[in-house]
Protein backbone atom coordinates (compact mmCIF):
# COMPACT_ATOMS: atom_id res chain seq x y z
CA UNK A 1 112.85 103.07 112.28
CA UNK A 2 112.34 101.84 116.04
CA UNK A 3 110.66 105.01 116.70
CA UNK A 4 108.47 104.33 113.65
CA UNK A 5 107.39 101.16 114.87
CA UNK A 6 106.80 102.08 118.39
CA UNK A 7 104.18 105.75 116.80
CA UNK A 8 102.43 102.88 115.04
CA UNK A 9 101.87 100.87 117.84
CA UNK A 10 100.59 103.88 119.94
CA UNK A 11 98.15 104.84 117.42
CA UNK A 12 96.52 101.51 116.70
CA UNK A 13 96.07 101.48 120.28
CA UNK A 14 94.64 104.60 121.31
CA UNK A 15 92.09 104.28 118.09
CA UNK A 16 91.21 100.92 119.56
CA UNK A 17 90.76 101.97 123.38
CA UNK A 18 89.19 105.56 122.10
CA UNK A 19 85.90 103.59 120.32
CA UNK A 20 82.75 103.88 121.56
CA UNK A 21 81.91 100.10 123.18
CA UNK A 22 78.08 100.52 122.49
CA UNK A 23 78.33 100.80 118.79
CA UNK A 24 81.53 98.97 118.19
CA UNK A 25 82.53 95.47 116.74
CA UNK A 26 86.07 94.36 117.32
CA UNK A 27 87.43 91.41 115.63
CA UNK A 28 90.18 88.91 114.88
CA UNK A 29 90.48 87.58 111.37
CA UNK A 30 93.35 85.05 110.82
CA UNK A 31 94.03 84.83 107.01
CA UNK A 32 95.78 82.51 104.06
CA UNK A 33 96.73 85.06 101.61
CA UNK A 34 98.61 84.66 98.12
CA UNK A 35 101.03 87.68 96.40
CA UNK A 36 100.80 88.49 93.23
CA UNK A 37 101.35 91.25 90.62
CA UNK A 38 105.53 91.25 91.36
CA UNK A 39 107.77 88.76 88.98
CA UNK A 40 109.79 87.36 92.13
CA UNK A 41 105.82 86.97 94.38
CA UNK A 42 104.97 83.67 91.67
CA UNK A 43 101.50 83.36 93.52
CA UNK A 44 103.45 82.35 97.02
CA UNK A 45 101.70 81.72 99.77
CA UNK A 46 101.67 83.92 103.05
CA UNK A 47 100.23 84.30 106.22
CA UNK A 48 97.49 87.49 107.75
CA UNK A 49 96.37 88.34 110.93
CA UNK A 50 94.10 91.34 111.50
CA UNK A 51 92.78 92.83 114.81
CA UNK A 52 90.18 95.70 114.07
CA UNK A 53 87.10 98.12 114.88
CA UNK A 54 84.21 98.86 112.93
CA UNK A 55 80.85 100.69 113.97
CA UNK A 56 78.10 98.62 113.48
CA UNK A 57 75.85 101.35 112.65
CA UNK A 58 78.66 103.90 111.42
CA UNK A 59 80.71 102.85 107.69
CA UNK A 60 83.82 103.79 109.54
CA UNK A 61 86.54 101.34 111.15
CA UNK A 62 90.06 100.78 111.88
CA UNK A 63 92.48 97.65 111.42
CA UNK A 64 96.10 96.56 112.02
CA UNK A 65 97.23 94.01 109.22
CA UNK A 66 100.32 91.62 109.99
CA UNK A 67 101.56 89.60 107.08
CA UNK A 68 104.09 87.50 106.79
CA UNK A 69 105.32 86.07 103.45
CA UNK A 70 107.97 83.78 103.63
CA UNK A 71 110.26 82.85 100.78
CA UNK A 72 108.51 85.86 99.12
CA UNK A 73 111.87 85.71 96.56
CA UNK A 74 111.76 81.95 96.13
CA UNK A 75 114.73 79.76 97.07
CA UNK A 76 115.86 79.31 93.61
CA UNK A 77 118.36 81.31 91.95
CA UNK A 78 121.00 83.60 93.64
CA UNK A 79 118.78 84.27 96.87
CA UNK A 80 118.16 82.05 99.91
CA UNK A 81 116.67 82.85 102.83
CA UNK A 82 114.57 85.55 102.62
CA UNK A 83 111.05 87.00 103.58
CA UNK A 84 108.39 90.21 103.54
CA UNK A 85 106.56 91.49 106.62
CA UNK A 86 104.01 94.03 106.74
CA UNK A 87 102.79 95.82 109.70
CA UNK A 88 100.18 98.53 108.43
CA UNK A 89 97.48 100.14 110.10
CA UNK A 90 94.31 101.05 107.76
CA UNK A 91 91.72 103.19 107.85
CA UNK A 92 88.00 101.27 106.77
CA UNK A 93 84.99 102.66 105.21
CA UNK A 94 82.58 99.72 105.21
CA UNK A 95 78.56 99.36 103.92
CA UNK A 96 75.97 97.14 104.98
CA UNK A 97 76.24 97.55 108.65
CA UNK A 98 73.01 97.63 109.49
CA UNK A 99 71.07 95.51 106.36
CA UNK A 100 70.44 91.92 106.06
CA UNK A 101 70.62 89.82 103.10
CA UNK A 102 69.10 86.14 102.46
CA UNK A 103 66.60 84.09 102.71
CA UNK A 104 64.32 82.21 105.27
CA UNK A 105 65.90 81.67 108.69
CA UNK A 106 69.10 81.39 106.97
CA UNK A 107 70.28 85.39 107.58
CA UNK A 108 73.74 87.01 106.62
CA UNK A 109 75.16 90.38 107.36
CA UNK A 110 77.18 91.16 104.06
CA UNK A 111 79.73 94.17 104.60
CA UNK A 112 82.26 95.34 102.06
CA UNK A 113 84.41 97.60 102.72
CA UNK A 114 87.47 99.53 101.44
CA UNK A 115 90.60 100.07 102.71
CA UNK A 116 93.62 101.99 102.71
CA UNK A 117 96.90 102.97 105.12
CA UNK A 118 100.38 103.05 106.34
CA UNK A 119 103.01 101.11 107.67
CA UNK A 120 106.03 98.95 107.56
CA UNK A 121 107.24 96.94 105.43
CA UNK A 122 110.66 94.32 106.00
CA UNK A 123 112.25 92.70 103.44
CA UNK A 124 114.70 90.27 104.02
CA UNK A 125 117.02 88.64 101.09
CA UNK A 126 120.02 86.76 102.37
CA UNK A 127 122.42 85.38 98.81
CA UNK A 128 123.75 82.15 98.96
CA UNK A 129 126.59 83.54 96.73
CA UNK A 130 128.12 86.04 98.89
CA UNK A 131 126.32 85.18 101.41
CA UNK A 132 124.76 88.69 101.68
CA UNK A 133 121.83 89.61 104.35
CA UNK A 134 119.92 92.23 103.38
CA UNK A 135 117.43 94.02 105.50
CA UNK A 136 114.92 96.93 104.87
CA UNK A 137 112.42 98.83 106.81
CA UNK A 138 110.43 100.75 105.04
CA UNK A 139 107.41 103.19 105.24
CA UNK A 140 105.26 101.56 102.88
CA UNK A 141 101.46 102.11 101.86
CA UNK A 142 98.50 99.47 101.31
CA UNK A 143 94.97 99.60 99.60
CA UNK A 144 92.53 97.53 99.35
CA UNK A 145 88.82 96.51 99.01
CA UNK A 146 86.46 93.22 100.62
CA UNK A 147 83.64 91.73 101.84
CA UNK A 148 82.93 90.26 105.34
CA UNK A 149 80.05 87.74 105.56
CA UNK A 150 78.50 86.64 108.66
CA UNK A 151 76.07 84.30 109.50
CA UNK A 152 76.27 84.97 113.12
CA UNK A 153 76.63 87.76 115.28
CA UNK A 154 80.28 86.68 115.99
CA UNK A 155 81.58 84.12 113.36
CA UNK A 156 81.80 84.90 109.90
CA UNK A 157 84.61 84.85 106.47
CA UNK A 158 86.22 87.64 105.17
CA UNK A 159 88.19 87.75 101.61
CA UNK A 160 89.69 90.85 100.23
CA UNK A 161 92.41 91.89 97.64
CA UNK A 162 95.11 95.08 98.51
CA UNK A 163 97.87 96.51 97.08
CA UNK A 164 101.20 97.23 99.18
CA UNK A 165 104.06 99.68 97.80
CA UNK A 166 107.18 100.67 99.19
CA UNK A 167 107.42 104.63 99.46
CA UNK A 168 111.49 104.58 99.81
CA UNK A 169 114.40 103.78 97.75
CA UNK A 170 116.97 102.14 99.45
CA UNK A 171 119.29 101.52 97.03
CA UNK A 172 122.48 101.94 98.99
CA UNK A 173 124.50 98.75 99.24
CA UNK A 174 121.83 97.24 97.29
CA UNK A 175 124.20 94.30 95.49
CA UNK A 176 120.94 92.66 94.06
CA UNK A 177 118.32 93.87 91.20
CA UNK A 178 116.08 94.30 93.39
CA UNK A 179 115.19 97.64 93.33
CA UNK A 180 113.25 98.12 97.17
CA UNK A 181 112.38 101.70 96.17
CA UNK A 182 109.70 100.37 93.55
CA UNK A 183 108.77 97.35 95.50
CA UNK A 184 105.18 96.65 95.10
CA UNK A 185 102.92 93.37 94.93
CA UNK A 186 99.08 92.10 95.55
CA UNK A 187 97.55 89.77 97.80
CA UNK A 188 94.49 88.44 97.79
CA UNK A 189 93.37 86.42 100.93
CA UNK A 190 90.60 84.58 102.76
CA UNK A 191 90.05 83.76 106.39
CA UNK A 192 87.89 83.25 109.46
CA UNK A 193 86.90 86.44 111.19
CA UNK A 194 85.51 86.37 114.74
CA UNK A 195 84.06 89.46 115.99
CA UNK A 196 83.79 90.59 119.98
């Protein structure tokens, strides 16, 4: 899984040093984000950070999505300490690059976009019963869809909504009923996104 980890990391970066500078817009978008759609997600709260490329004349971009959802299980229950990370890199086809939309003086560059890639995704579940850590790496997938708004040529808000699935089952030693092999949820999330 290591060696997983480490391909990622050497293609995010080579898409990000590879773009053209002249036409590009990187950015940073921090992010609150809520999961959803999973009976043990009960609208919990998590945390997003995004570092990406997109052409400001082209609808094409890249992005690397961190997430980190702690308690994503709860702390009720059999389960204690636990939490879901997600490390994927997505591919972005985006509109509105090169329009502008409102009124008077008052001008905003509106761009949604869709989304979709793959990654890693952690669970964690420790069980205050037995006391049981389990751990998962997984190849996982995510899709989603957005809009970034910006009233500036560098500050702006971004909200979006993906999906995330787990491609493997891991079922071995699996003392829980959790089944990891179907593990899937929603977020939905909002944040600040500051281009460069």
């Amino acid at each position: 899984m290591r060696n997983c980890v480490r391909v990622l990391a050497v293609l995010a970066m080579s898409i990000f040093l590879s773009a053209p500078s002249a036409d590009a817009q990187g950015y940073i978008a921090p992010s609150l984000g809520v999961v959803f759609g999973n009976p043990s997600a009960q609208g919990r709260a998590d945390f997003i950070a995004d570092l990406g490329w997109l052409s400001r004349f082209e609808p094409i971009g890249f992005d690397l999505d961190v997430m980190y959802a702690p308690s994503f299980f709860g702390n009720q229950g059999p389960y204690g300490d636990n939490s879901v990370t997600t490390v994927m890199a997505n591919f972005i086809v985006a509109g509105g690059g090169g329009g502008r939309y409102g009124f008077g003086r008052r001008r905003t560059v509106l761009r949604p976009y869709a989304s979709g890639g793959v990654g890693i995704m952690h669970e964690v579940v420790t069980t205050s019963v037995a006391a049981n850590k389990i751990s998962n790496n997984d190849l996982g997938l995510s899709l989603g869809a957005g809009v970034m708004a910006f009233t500036s040529r560098s500050i702006g808000v971004r909200g979006d909504v993906r999906y995330f699935r787990d491609l493997i089952d891991t079922q071995s030693g699996n003392t829980t009923n959790i089944d990891f092999g179907a593990f899937h949820f929603w977020r939905t999330s909002i944040g600040v996104i500051l281009s460069f």
